[in-house]
N, C-alpha and C. Protein backbone atom coordinates (compact mmCIF):
# COMPACT_ATOMS: atom_id res chain seq x y z
N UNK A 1 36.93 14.76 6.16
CA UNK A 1 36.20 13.92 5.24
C UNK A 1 34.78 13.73 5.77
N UNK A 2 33.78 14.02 4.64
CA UNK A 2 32.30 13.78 5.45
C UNK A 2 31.85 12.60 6.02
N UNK A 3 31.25 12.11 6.82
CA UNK A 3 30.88 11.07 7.33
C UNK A 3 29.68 10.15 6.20
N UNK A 4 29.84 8.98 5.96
CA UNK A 4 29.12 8.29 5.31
C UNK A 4 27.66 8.09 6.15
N UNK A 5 26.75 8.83 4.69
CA UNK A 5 25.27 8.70 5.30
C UNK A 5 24.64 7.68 5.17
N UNK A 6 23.80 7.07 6.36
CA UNK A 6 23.00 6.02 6.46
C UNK A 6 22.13 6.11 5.54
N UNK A 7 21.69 4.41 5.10
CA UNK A 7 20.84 4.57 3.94
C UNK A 7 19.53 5.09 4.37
N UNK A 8 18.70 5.21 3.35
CA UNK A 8 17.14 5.70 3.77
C UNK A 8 16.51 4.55 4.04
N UNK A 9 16.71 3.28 3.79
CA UNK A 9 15.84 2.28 3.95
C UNK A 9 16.52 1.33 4.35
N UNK A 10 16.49 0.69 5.61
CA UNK A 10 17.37 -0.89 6.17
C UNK A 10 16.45 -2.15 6.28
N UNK A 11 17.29 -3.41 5.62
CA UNK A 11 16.56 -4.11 5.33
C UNK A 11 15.70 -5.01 6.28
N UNK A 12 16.26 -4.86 7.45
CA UNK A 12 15.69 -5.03 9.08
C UNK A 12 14.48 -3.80 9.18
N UNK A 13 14.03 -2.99 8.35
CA UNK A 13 12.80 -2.06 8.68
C UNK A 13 11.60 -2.59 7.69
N UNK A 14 9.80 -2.37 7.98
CA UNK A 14 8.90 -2.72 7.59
C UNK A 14 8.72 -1.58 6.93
N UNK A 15 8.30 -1.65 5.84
CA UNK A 15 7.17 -0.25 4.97
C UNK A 15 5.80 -0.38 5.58
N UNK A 16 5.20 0.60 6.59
CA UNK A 16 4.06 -0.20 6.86
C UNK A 16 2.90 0.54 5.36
N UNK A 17 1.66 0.30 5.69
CA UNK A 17 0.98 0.66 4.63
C UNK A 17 0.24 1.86 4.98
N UNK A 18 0.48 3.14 5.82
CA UNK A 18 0.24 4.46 5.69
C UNK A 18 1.47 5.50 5.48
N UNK A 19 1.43 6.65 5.16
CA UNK A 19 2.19 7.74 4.95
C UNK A 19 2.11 8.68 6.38
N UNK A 20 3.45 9.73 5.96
CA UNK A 20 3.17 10.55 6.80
C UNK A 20 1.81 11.43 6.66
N UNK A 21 1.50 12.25 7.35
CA UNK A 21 0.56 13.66 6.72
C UNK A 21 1.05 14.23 5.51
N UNK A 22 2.28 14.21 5.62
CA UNK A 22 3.13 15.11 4.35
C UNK A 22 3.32 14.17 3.59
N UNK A 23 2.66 12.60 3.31
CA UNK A 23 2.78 11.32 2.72
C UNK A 23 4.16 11.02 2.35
N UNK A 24 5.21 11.19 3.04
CA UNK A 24 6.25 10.41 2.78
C UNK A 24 5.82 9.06 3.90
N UNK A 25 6.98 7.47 3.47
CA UNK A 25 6.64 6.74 3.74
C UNK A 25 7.06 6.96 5.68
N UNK A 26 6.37 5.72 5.80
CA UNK A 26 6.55 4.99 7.43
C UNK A 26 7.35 3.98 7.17
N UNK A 27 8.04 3.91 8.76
CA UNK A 27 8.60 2.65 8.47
C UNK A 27 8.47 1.74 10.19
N UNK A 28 8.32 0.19 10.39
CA UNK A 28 8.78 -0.02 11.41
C UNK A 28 9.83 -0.89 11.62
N UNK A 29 10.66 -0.75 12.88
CA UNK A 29 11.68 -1.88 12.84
C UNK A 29 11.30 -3.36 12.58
N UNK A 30 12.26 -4.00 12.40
CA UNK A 30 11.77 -5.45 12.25
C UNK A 30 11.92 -6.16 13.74
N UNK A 31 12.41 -5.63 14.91
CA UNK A 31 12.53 -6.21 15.84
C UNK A 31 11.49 -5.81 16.37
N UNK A 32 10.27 -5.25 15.93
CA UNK A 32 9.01 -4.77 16.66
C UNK A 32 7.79 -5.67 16.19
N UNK A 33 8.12 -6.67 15.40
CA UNK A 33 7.11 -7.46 14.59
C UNK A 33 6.74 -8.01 16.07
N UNK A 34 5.58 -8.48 15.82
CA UNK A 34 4.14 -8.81 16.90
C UNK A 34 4.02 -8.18 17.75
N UNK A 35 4.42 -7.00 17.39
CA UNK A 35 3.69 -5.54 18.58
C UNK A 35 2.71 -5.27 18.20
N UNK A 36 2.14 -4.23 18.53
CA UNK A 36 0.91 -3.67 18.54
C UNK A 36 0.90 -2.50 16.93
N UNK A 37 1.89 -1.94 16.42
CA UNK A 37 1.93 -1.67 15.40
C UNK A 37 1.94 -2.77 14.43
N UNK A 38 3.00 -3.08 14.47
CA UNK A 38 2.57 -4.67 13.66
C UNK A 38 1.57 -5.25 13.10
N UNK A 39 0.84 -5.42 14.49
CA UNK A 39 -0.81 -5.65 14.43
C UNK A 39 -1.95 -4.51 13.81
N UNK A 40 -1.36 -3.87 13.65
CA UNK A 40 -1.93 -2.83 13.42
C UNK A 40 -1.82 -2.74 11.91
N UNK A 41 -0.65 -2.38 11.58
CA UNK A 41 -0.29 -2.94 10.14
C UNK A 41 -0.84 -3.87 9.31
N UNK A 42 -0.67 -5.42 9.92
CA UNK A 42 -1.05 -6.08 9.26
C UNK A 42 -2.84 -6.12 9.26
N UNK A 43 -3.44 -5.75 10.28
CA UNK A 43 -5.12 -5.70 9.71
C UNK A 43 -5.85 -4.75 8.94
N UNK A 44 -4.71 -3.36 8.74
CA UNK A 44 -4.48 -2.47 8.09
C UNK A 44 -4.37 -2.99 6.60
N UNK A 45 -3.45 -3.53 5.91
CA UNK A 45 -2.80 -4.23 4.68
C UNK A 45 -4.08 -4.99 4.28
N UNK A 46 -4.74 -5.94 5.74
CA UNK A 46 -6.00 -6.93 5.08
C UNK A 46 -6.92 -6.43 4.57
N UNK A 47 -7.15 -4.96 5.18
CA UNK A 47 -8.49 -4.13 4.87
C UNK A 47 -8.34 -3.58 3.56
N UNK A 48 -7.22 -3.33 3.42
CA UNK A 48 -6.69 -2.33 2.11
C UNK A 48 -6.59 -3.41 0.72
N UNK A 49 -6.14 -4.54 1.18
CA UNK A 49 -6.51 -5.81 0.34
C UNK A 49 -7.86 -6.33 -0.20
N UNK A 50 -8.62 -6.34 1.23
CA UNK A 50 -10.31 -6.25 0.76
C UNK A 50 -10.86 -4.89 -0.13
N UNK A 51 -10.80 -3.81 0.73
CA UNK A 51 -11.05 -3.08 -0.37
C UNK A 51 -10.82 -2.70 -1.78
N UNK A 52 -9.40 -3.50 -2.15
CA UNK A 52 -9.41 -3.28 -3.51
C UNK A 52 -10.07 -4.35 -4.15
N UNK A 53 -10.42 -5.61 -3.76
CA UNK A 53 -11.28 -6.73 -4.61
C UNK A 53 -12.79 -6.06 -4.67
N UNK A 54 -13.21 -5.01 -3.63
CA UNK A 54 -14.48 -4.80 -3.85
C UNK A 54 -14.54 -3.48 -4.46
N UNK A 55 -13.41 -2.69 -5.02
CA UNK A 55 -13.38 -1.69 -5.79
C UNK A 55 -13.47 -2.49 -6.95
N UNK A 56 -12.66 -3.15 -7.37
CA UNK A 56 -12.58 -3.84 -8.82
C UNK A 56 -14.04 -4.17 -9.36
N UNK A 57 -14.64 -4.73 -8.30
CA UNK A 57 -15.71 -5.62 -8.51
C UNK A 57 -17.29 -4.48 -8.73
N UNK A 58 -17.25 -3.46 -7.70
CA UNK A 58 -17.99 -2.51 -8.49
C UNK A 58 -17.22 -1.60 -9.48
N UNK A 59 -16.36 -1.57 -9.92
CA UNK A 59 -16.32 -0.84 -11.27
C UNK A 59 -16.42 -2.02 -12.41
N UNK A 60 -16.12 -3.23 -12.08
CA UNK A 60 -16.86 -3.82 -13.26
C UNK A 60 -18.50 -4.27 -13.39
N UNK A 61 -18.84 -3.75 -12.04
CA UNK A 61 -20.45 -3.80 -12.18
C UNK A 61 -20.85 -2.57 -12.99
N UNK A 62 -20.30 -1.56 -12.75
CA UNK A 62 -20.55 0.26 -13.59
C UNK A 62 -20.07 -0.03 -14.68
N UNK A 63 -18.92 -0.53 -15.01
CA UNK A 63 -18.94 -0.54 -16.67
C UNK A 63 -19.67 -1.95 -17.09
N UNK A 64 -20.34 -2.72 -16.64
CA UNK A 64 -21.41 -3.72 -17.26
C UNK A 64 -22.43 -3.13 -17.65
N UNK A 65 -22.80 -2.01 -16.66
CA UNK A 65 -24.08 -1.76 -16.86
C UNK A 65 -24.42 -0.36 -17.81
N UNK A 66 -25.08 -0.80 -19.30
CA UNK A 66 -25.05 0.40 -19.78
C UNK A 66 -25.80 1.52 -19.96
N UNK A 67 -26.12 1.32 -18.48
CA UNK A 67 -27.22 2.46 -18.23
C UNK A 67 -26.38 3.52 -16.83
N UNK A 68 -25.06 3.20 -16.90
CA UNK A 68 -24.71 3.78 -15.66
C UNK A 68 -24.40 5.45 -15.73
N UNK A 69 -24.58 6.03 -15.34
CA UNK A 69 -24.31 7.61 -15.01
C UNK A 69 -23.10 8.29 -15.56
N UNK A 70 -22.65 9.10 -15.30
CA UNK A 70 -21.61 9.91 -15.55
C UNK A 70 -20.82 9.67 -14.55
N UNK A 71 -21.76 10.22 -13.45
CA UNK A 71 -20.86 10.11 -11.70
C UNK A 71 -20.30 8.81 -11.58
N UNK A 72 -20.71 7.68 -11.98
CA UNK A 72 -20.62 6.22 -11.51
C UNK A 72 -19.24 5.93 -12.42
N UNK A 73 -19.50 6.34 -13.31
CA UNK A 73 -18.50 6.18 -14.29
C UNK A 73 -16.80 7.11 -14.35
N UNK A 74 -17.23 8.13 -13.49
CA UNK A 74 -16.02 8.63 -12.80
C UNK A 74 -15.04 8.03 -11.59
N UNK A 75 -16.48 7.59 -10.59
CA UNK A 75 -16.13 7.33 -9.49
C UNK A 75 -15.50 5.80 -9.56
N UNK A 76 -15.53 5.35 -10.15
CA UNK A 76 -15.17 3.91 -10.43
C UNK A 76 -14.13 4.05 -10.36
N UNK A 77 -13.23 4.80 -11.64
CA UNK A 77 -11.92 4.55 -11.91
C UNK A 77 -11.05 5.30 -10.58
N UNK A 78 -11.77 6.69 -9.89
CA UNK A 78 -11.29 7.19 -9.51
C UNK A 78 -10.86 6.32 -7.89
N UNK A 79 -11.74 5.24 -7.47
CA UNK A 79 -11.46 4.03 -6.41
C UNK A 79 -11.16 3.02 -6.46
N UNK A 80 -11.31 2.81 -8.17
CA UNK A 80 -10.17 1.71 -7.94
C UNK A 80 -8.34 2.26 -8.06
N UNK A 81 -8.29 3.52 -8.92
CA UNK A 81 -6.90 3.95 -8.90
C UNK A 81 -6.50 4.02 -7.10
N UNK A 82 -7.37 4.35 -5.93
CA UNK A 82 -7.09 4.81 -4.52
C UNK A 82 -6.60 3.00 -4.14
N UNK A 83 -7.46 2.47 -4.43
CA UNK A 83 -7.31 0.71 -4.24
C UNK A 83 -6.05 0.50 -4.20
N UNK A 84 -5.87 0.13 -5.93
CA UNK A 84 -4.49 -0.31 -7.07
C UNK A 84 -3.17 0.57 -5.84
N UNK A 85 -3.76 1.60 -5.35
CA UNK A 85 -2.45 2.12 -4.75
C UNK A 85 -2.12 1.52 -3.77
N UNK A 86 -2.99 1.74 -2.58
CA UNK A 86 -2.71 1.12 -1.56
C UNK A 86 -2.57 -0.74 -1.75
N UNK A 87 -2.91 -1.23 -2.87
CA UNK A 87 -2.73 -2.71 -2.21
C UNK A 87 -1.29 -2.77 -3.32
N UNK A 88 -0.38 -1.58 -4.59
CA UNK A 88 0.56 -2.07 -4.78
C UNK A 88 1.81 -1.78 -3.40
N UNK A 89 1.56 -1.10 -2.83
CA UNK A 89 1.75 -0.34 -1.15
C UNK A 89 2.06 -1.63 -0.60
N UNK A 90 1.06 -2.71 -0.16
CA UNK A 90 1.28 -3.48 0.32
C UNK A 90 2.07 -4.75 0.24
N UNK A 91 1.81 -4.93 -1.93
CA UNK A 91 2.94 -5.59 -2.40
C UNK A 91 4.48 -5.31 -2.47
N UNK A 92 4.44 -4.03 -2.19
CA UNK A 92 6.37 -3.69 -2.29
C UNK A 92 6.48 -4.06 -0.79
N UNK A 93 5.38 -3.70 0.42
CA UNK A 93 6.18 -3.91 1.67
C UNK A 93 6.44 -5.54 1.85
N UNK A 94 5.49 -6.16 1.43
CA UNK A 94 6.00 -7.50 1.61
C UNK A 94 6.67 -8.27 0.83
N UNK A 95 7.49 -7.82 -0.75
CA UNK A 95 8.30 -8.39 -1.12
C UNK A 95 9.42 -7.23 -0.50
N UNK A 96 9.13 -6.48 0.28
CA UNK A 96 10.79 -5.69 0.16
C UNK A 96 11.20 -6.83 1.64
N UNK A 97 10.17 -7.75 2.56
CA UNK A 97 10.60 -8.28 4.12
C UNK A 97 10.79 -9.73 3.08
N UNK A 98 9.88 -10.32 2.22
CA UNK A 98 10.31 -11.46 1.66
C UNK A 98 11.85 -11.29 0.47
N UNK A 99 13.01 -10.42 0.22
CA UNK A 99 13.90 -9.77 0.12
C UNK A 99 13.63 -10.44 -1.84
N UNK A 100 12.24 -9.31 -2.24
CA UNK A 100 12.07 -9.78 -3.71
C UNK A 100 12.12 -8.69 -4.40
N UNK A 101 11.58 -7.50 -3.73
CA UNK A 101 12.27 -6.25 -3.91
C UNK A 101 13.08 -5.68 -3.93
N UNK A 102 13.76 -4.48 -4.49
CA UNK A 102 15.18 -3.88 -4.09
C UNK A 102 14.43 -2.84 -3.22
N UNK A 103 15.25 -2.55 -2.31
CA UNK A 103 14.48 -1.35 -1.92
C UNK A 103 14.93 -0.18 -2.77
N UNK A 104 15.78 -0.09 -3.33
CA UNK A 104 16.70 1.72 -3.99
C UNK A 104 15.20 1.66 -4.92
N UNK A 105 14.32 0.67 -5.68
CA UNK A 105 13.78 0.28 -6.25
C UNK A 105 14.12 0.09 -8.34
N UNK A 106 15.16 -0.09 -7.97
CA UNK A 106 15.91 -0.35 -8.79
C UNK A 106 16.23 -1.78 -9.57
C-alpha cells in the first residue's frame, strides 16, 4: 500500500514573500520566526507594501494627467499589476499564519 503523502503546505510553515528562480513558492518554518529570515521577510513584505501605495499613487498621477505619453500610460498599469502582486503575496501569507486563509486555497 503506498505511503500517505505529506501535504504541500503545513500550517506551522510561513509563505515568505519571494519565489524560487523557477518562481514556485518559499516557505519558512514557524519555529524560525525572529530569525534572521524572518527579519528578512518581514522588511521585505514592508517594502513590497510601500511600493505598492506609491505605484497606485503614480498611476493615478498618469491617468490625471491628460497630457501623459503613451510610455507613461503603459508603464503605469504594467507596476501597479507587479505591486497588486506582490502585496496580494503578502496578504495570503499573513492570513494563511492569522489561520483566515485555506491554504489548498479553496
Amino acid at each position: 500500500m503506498p505511503e500517505k503523502s505529506e501535504p504541500l503546505f503545513h500550517e506551522d510553515m510561513r509563505l515568505l514573500p519571494w519565489t524560487t528562480d523557477t518562481g514556485k513558492p518559499c516557505y519558512l518554518a514557524a519555529d524560525a520566526e525572529g530569525g534572521m529570515i524572518s527579519a528578512l521577510a518581514d522588511g521585505t513584505e514592508a517594502r513590497q507594501t510601500r511600493d505598492a501605495v506609491l505605484a497606485l499613487r503614480e498611476a493615478e498621477d498618469v491617468l490625471a494627467n491628460p497630457a501623459a505619453g503613451a510610455l507613461a500610460l503603459r508603464l503605469a498599469p504594467h507596476t501597479c499589476a507587479r505591486a497588486l502582486a506582490n502585496a496580494l503575496r503578502v496578504a495570503e501569507s499573513r492570513g494563511l499564519r492569522l489561520g483566515a486563509v485555506d491554504p489548498d486555497g479553496t
